[in-house]
Protein backbone atom coordinates (compact mmCIF):
# COMPACT_ATOMS: atom_id res chain seq x y z
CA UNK A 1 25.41 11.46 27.29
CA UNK A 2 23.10 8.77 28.08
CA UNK A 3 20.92 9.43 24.91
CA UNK A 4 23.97 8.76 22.82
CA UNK A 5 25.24 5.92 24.78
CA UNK A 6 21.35 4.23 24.05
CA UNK A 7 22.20 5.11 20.70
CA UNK A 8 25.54 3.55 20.07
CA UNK A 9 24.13 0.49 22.24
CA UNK A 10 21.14 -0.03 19.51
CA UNK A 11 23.71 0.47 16.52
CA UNK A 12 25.96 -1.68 18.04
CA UNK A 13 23.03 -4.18 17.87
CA UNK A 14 22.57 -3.64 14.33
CA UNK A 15 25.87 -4.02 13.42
CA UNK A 16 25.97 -7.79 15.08
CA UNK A 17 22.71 -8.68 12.93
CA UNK A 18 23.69 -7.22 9.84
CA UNK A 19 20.86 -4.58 9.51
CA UNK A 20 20.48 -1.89 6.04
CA UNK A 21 22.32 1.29 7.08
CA UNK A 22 18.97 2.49 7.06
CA UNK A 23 18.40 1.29 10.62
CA UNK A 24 21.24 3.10 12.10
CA UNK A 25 21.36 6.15 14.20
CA UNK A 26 24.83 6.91 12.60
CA UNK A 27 24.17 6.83 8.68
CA UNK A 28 27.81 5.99 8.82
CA UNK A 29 27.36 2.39 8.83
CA UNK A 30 30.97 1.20 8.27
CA UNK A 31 32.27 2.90 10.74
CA UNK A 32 29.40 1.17 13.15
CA UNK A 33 30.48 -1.89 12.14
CA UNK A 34 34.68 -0.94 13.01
CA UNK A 35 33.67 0.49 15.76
CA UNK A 36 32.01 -2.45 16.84
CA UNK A 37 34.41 -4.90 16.78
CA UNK A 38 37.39 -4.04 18.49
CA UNK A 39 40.24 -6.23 19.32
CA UNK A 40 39.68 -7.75 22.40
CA UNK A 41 42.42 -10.01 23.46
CA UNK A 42 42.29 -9.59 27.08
CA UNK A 43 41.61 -11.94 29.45
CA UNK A 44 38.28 -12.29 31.15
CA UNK A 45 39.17 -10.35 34.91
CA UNK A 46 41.05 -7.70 32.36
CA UNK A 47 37.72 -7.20 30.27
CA UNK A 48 35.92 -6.63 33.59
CA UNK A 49 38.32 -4.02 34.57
CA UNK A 50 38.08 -2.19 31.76
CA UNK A 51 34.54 -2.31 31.34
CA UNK A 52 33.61 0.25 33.98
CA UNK A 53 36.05 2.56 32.52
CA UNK A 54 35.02 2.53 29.30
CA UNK A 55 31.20 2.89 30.14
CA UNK A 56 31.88 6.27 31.68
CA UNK A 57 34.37 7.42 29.03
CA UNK A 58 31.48 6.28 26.56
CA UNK A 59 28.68 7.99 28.83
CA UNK A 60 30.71 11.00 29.16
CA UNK A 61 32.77 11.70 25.57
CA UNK A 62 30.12 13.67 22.96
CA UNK A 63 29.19 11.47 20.04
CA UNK A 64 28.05 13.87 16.81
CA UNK A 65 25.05 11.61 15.26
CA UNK A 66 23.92 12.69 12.29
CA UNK A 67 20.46 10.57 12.16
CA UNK A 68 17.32 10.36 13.06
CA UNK A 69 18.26 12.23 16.69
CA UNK A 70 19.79 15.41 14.96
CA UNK A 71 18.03 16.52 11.65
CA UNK A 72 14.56 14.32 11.90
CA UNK A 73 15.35 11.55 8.83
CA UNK A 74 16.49 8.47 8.79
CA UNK A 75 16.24 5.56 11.19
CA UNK A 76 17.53 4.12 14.38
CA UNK A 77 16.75 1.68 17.24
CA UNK A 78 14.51 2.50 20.06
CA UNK A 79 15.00 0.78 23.31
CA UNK A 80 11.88 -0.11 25.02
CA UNK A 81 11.47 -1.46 29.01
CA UNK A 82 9.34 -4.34 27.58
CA UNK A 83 7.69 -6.15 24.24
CA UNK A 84 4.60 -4.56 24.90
CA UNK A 85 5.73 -0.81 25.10
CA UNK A 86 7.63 -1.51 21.71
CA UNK A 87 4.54 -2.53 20.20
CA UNK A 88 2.08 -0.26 21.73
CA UNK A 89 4.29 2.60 20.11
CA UNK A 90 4.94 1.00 16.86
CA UNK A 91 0.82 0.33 16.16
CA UNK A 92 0.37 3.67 17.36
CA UNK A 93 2.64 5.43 15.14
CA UNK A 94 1.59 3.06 12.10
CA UNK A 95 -1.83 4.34 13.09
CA UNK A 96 -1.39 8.39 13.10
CA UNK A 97 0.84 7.13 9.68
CA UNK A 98 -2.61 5.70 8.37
CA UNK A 99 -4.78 8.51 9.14
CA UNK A 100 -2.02 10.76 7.65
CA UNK A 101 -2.39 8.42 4.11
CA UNK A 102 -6.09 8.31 4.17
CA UNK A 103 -6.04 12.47 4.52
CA UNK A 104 -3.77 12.95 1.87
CA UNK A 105 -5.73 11.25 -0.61
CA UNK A 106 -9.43 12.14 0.81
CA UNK A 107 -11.61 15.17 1.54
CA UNK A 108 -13.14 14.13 4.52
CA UNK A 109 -15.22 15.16 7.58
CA UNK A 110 -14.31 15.14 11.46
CA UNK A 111 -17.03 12.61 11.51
CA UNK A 112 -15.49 10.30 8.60
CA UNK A 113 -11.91 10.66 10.35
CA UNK A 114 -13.26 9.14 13.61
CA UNK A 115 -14.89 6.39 11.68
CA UNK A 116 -11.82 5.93 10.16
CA UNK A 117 -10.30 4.34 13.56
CA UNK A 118 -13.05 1.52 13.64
CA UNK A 119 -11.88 0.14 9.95
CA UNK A 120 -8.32 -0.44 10.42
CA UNK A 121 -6.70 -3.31 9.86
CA UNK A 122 -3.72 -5.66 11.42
CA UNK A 123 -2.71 -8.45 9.42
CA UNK A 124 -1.03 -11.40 10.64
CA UNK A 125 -0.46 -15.13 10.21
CA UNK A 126 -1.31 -17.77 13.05
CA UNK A 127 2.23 -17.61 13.89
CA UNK A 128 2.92 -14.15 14.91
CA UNK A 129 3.82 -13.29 18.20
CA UNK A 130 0.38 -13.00 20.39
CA UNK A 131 1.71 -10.41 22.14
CA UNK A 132 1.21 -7.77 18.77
CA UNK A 133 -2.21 -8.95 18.87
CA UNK A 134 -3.07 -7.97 22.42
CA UNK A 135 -1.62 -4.51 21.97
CA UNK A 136 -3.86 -3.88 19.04
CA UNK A 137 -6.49 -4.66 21.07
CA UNK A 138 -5.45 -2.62 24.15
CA UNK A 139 -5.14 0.88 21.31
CA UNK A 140 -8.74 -0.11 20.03
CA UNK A 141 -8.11 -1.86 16.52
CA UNK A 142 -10.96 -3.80 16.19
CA UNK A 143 -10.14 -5.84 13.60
CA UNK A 144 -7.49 -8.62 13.22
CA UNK A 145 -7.17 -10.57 10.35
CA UNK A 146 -5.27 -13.80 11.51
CA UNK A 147 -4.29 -15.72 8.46
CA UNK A 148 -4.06 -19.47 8.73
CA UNK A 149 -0.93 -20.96 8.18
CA UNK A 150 -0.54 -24.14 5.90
CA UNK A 151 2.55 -26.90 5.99
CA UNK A 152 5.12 -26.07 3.24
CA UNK A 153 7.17 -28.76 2.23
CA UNK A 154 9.23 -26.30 0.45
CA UNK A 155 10.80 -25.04 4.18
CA UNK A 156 9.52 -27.41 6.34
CA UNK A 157 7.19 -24.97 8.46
CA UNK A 158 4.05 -22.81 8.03
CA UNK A 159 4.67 -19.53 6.49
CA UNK A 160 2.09 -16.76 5.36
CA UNK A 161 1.14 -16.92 2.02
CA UNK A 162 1.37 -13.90 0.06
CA UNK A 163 -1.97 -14.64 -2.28
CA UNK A 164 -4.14 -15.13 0.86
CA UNK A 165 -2.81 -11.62 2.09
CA UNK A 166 -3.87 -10.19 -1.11
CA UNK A 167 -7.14 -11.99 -1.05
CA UNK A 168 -7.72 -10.47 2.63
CA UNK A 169 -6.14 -7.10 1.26
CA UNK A 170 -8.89 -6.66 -1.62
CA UNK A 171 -11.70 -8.58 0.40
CA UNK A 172 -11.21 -5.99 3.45
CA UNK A 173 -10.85 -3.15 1.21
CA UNK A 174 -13.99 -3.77 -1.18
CA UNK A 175 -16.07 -3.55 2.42
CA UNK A 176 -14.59 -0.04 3.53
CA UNK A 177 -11.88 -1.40 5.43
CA UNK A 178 -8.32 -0.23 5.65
CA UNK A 179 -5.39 -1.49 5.91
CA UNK A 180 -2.94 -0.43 9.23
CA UNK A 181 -0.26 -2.60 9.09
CA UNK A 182 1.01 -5.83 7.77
CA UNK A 183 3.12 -8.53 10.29
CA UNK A 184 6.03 -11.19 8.59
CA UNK A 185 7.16 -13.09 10.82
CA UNK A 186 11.31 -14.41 10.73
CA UNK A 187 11.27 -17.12 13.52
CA UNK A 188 8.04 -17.75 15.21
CA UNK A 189 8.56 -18.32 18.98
CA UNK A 190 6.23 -22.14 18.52
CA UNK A 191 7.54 -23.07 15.48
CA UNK A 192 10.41 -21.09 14.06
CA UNK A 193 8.75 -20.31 10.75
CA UNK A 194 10.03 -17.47 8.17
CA UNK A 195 7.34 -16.20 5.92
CA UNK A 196 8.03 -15.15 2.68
CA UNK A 197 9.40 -11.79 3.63
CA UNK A 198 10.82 -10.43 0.28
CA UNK A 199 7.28 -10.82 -1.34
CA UNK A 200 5.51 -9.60 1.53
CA UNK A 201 7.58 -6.35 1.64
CA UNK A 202 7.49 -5.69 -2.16
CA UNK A 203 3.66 -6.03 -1.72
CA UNK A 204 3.04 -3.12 1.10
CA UNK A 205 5.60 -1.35 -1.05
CA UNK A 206 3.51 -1.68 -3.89
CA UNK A 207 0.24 -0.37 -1.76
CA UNK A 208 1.56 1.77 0.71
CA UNK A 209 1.27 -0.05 3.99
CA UNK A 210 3.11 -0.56 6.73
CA UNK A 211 5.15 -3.39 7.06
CA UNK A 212 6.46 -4.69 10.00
CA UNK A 213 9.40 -7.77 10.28
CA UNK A 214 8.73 -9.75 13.72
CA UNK A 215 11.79 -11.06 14.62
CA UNK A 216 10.93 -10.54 18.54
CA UNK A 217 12.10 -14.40 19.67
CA UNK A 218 14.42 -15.42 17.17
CA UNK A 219 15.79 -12.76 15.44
CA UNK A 220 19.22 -12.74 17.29
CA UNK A 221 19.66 -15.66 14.55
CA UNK A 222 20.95 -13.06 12.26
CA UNK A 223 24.29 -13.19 13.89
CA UNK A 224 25.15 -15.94 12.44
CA UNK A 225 25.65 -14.28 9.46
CA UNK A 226 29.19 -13.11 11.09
CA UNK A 227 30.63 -16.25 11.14
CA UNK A 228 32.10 -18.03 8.18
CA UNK A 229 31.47 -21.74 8.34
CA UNK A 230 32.34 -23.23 11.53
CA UNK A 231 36.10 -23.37 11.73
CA UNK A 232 36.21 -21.35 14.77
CA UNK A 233 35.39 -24.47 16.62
CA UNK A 234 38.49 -26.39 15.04
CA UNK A 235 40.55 -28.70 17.18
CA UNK A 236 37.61 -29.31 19.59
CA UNK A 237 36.60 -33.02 20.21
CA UNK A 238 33.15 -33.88 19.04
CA UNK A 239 33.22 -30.31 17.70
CA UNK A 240 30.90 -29.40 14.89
CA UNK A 241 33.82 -28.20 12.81
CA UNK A 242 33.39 -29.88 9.48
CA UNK A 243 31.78 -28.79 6.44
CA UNK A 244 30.66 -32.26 5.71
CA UNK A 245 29.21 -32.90 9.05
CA UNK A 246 25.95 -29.96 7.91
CA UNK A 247 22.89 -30.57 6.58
CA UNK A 248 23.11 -28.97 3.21
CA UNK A 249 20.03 -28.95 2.63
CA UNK A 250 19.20 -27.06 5.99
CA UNK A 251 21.86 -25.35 5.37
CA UNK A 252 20.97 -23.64 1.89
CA UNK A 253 16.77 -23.05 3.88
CA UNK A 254 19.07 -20.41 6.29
CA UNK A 255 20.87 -19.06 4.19
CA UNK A 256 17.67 -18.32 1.89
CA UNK A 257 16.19 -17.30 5.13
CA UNK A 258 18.59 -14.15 6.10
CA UNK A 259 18.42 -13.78 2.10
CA UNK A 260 14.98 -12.98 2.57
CA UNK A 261 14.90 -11.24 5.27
CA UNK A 262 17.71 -8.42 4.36
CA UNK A 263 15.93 -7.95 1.04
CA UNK A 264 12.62 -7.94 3.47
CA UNK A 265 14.49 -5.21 5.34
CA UNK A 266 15.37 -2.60 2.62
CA UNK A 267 11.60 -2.20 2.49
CA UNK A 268 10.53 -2.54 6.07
CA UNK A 269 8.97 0.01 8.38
CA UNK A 270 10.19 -1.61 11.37
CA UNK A 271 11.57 -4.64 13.12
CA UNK A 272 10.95 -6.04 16.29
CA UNK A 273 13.97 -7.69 18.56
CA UNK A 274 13.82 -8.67 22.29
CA UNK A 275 16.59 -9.03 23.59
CA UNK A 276 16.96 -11.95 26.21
CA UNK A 277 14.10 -13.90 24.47
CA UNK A 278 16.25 -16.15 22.25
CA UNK A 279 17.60 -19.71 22.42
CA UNK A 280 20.34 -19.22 21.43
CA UNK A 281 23.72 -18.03 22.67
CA UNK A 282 23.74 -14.50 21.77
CA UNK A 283 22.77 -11.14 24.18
CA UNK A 284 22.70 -13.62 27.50
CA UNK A 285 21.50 -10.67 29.41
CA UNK A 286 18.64 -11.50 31.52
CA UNK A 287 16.01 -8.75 30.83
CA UNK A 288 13.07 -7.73 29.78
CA UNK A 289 14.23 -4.58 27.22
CA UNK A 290 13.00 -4.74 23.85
CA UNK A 291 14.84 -3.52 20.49
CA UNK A 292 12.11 -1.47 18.23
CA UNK A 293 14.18 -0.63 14.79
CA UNK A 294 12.23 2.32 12.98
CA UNK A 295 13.08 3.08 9.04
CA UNK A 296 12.15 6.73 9.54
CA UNK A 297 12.43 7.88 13.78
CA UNK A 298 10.78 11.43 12.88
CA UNK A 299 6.80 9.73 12.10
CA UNK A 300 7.62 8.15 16.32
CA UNK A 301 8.76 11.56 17.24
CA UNK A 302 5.24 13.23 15.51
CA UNK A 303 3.45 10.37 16.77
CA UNK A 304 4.61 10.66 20.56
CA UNK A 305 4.87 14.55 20.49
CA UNK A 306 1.08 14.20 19.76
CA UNK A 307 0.49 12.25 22.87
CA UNK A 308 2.45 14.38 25.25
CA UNK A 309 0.35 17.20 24.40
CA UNK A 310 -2.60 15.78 25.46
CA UNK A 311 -1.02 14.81 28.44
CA UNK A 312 0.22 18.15 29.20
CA UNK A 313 -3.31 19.64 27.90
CA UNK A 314 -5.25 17.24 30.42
CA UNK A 315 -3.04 17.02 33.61
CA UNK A 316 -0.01 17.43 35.95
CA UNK A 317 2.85 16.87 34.12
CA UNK A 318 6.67 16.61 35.59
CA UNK A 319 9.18 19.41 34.45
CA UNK A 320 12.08 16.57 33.69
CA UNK A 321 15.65 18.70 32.76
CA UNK A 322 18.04 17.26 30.40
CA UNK A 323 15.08 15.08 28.46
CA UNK A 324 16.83 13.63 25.25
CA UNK A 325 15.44 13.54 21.84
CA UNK A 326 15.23 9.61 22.57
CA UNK A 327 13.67 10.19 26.28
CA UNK A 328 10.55 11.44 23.64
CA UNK A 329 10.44 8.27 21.79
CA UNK A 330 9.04 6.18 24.98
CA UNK A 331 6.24 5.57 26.92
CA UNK A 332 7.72 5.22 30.49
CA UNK A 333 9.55 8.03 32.21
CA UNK A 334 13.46 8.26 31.19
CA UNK A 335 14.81 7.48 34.57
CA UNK A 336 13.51 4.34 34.75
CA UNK A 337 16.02 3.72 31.04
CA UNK A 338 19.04 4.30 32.88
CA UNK A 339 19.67 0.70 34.42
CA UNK A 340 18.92 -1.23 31.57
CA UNK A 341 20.91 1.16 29.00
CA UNK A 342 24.10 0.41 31.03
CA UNK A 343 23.26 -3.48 31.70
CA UNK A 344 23.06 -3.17 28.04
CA UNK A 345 26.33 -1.65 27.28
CA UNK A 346 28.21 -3.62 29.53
CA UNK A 347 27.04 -6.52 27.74
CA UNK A 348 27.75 -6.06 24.52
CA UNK A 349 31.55 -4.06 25.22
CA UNK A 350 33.00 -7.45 25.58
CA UNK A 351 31.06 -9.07 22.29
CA UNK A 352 33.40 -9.54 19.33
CA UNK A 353 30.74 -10.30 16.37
CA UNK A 354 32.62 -12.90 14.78
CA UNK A 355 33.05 -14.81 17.98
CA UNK A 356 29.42 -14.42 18.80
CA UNK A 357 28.47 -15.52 15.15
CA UNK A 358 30.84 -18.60 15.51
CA UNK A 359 28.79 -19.54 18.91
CA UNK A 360 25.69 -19.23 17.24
CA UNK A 361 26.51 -21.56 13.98
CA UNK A 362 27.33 -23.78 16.17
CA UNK A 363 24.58 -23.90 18.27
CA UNK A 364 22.65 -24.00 15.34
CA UNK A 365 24.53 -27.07 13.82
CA UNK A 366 24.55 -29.31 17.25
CA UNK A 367 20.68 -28.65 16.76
CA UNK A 368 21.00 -29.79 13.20
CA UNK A 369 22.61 -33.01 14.16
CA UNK A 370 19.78 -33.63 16.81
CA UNK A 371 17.07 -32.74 14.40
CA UNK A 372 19.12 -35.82 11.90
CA UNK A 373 19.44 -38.17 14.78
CA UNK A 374 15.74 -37.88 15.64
CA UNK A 375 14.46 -38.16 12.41
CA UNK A 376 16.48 -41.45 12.01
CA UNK A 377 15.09 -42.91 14.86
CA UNK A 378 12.32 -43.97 13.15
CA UNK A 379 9.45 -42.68 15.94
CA UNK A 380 9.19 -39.51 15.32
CA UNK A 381 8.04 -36.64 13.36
CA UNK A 382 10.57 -33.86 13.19
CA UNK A 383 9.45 -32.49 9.80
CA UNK A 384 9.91 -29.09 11.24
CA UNK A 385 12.83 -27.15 10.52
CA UNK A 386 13.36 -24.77 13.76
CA UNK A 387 16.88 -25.91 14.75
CA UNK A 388 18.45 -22.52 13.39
CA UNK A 389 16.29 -20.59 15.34
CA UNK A 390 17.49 -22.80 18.31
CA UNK A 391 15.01 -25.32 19.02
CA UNK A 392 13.82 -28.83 17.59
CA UNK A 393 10.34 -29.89 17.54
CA UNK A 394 8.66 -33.24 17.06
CA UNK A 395 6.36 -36.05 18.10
CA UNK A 396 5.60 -39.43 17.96
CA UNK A 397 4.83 -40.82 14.80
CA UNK A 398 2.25 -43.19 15.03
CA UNK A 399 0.56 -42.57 18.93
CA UNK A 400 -1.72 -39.76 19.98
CA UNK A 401 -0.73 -35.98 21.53
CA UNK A 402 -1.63 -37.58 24.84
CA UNK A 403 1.56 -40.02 24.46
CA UNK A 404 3.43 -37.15 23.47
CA UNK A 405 3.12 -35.84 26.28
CA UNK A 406 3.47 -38.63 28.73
CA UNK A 407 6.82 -38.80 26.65
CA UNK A 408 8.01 -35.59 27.99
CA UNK A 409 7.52 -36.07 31.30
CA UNK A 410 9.29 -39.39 31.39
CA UNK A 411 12.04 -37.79 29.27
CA UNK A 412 11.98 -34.59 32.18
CA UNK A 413 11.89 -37.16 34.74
CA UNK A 414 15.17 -39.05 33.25
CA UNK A 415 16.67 -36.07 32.51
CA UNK A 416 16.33 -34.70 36.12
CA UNK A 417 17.78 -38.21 37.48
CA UNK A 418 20.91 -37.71 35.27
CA UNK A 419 23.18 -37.04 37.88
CA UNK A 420 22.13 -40.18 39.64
CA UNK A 421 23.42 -41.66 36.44
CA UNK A 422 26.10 -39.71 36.63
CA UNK A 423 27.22 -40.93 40.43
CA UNK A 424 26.76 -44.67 39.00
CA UNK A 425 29.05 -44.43 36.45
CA UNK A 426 26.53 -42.80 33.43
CA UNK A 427 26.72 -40.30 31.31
CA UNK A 428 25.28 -37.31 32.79
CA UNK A 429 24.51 -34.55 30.16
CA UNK A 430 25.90 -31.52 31.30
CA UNK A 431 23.98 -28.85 29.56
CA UNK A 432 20.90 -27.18 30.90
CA UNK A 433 17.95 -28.66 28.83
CA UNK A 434 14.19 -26.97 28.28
CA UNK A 435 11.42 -28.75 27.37
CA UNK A 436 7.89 -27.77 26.70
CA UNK A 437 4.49 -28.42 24.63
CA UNK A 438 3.59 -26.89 21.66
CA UNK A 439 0.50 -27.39 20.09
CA UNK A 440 1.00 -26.58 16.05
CA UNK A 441 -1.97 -26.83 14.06
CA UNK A 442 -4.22 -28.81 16.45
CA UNK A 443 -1.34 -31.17 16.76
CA UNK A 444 1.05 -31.52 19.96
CA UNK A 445 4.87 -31.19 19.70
CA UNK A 446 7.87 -31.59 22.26
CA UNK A 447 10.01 -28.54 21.63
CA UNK A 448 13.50 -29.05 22.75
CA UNK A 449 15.92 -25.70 23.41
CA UNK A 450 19.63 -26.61 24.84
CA UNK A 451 21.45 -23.86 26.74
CA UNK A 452 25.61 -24.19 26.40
CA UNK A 453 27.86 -23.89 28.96
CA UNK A 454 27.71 -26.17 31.94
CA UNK A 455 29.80 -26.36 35.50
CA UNK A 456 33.02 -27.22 33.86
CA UNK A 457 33.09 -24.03 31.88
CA UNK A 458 32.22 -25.68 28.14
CA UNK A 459 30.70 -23.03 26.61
CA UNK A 460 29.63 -25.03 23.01
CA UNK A 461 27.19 -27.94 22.81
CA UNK A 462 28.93 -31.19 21.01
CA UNK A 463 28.51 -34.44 19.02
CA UNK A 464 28.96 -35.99 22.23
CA UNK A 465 26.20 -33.97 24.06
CA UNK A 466 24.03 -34.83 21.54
CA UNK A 467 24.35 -38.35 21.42
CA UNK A 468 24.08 -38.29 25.38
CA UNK A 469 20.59 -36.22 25.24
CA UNK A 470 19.02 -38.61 22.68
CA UNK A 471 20.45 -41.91 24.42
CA UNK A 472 18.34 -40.40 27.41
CA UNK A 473 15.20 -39.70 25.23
CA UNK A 474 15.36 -43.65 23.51
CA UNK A 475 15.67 -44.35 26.95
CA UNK A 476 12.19 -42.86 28.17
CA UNK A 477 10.79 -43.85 24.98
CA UNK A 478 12.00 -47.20 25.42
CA UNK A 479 10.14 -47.16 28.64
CA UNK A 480 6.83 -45.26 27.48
CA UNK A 481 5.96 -47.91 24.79
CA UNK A 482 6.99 -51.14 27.04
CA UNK A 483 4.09 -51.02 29.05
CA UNK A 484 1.76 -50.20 26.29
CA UNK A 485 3.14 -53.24 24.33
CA UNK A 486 2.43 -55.94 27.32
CA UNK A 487 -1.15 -54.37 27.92
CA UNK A 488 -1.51 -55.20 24.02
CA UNK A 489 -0.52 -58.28 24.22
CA UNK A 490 -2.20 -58.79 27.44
CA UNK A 491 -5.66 -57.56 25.92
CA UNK A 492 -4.30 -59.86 22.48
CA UNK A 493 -3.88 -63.26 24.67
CA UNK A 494 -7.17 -62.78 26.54
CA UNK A 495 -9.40 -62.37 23.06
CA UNK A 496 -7.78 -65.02 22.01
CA UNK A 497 -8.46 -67.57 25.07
């Protein structure tokens, strides 16, 4: 059925990041992760072939899962048309769960129960996705703590600091506020930063809130965890092959990164993927479906089944035959899943997770070696570490945010005249290139994002890509500060005449 096909689709997601069994639909998580990876040793136009096949054989064969879908425990992964739906159902559902924990342990009034909805809570850091914030606001939570983020040298980015949430914890709750739910972020979308998940989730443990994991733009990171080292790339020139060629240091921040974050996740309530929203080259489909993993689907279920009564209570209502146990979990109608589910499926038939893992490390370690070559430039600032999340970030050094950003453009503008270069005899750089502004912390960054696989089918980005992408940035830089050295030596010669 199409319910079970969503199903296997979100497990089969779960399996590629490495997710607590917990978050499966099928509690059988080994046999997820077999199932997974088959051996797929045909050639492209075969795999394309077979695909079609195999989608209706998967549609069509009954899957028994014993979950979340079947008996009303456990988890699973809900599959949402967009970021916002995902959220909109995960504050509401942490919502009826705080009313639920406020009851329990209080004899109150009708009246006291509706006041209860003006003291919630969110917390957040400064680097959560803005996105969660809005769809508080649209459900009517009033208040938002946003805790400020402060530079760790420790990781080299701004995480949330677990004192200042328990400052804001006790502070809120010594004024008759509650707490609703608590945001940790693994890969902010400006500046890639992790906080200090395992803490976080031991403290909401500890207190009995919700705790959410926002992993919504870079979480797809985690399947990197299927690859072991990087000699899948062997034998490739320029290649990022070599043990030696890593930053060890970076290299020892991820891994204590995905440490964190599957210790984070044996506590967590939820986590939050999208699933075409990351840099780097993982799900490449091009869509707007979100990934909403739930440690316990039956408090969604109560939460929605609530909502559809009101509905049918207060209005026309269609009579939909066949609606899944899944089609309940949603906001939209379940016709509208239908596309997207299969889109989905096709997608990820062809994946082998160690292949996909191996793409990602090395995506990650090209990144690396642009983070080291910029750093040893000497102009910039790249003290942010974001380059295994798929983008670098930095600045110049010594000059103002408005010359960082006249630096761009020049760089966009040299970039785009590459394949003049090219015609002349240059080195044209044949990977698609993003570039945009960030402002962290009052302070304006270039943030750089690389997507493999240009015309001639070269599917990794290497040494030599690299090298060509920053002899085009020394080149705009080159000519950015030119000009502002003869005006300051012009303005120089006339003071002194």
């Amino acid at each position: 059925s199409l319910s079970s096909l969503e199903k296997e689709v979100a497990d089969t997601v779960a399996a590629l990041l490495h997710l607590p069994a917990r978050f499966f639909w099928v509690r059988r998580a080994e046999a997820v992760m077999k199932k997974a990876e088959p051996c797929m040793t045909h050639s492209s136009t075969e795999l394309h072939s077979v695909s079609s096949a195999a989608l209706i054989s998967a549609v069509e064969r009954p899957l028994s899962y014993v979950g979340a879908g079947s008996d009303g425990a456990g988890g699973g992964g809900l599959l949402h048309s967009t970021s916002l739906e995902s959220l909109i159902v995960l504050l509401t559902t942490a919502r009826a769960q705080a009313y639920a924990r406020y009851l329990s342990a209080h004899f109150s009034s009708p009246e006291e129960e509706a006041r209860l909805s003006q003291r919630l809570v969110l917390y957040c850091s400064d680097q959560c996705q803005p996105l969660l914030k809005k769809a508080a606001r649209c459900i009517g939570i009033q208040h938002i703590r946003v805790l400020k983020t402060v530079y760790s040298p420790h990781v080299h980015n701004y995480p949330m600091q677990p004192d200042m949430l328990k400052a804001s914890l006790a502070e809120d709750v010594v004024n008759g506020l509650y707490p609703l739910l608590v945001c940790g972020v693994f890969g902010a979308r400006t500046t890639g930063a992790v906080d200090l998940l395992e803490e976080l989730a031991e403290l909401c443990h500890r207190v009995k809130v919700w705790f959410h994991i926002d992993a919504s733009h870079s979480g797809l990171a985690l399947a990197a965890s299927a690859a072991n080292g990087f000699r899948d790339g062997a034998g490739q020139p320029g290649g990022f092959t070599s043990v030696e060629e890593k930053d060890a240091a970076a290299e020892r921040m991820w891994e204590q990164c995905t440490l964190t974050f599957h210790r984070a996740a044996l506590l967590a309530d939820s986590i939050h993927f999208g699933v075409s929203t990351s840099f780097l080259p993982t799900l490449s489909a091009n869509i707007s479906a979100s990934l909403l993993y739930v440690a316990d689907v039956a408090k969604v279920k109560v939460t929605m089944r609530g909502m559809d009564a009101e509905d049918e209570a207060g209005g026309n209502t269609w009579c939909t035959p066949g609606v899944t146990d899944v089609s309940s979990l949603r906001l939209d109608a379940p016709e509208m899943r239908s596309n997207e589910i299969f889109r989905l499926a096709l997608m990820l038939m062809p994946c082998h997770h160690a292949s996909v893992g191996s793409a990602v490390r090395a995506h990650q370690a090209a990144l690396r070696y642009l983070e080291q070559r910029l750093r040893a430039d000497g102009r910039f600032d790249c003290s942010l570490h974001a380059s295994c999340f798929g983008m670098v970030l930095f600045r110049w050094l010594t000059l103002a945010d408005e010359e960082t950003a006249g630096l761009m453009q020049r760089w966009s503008d040299v970039l785009a005249s590459s394949s003049a270069m090219n015609e002349a005899g240059g080195r044209c750089y044949p990977h698609r290139v993003s570039l945009g502004l960030t402002r962290v912390q009052r302070r304006v960054y270039i943030c750089v994002a690389l997507a493999a696989g240009g015309d001639d089918g070269d599917t990794c980005v290497s040494r030599c890509d690299v090298d060509a992408l920053v002899d085009l940035l020394k080149t705009a830089a080159d000519e950015w500060s030119d000009p502002s050295s003869s005006v300051t030596a012009a303005i120089t010669s006339k003071a002194t005449t």
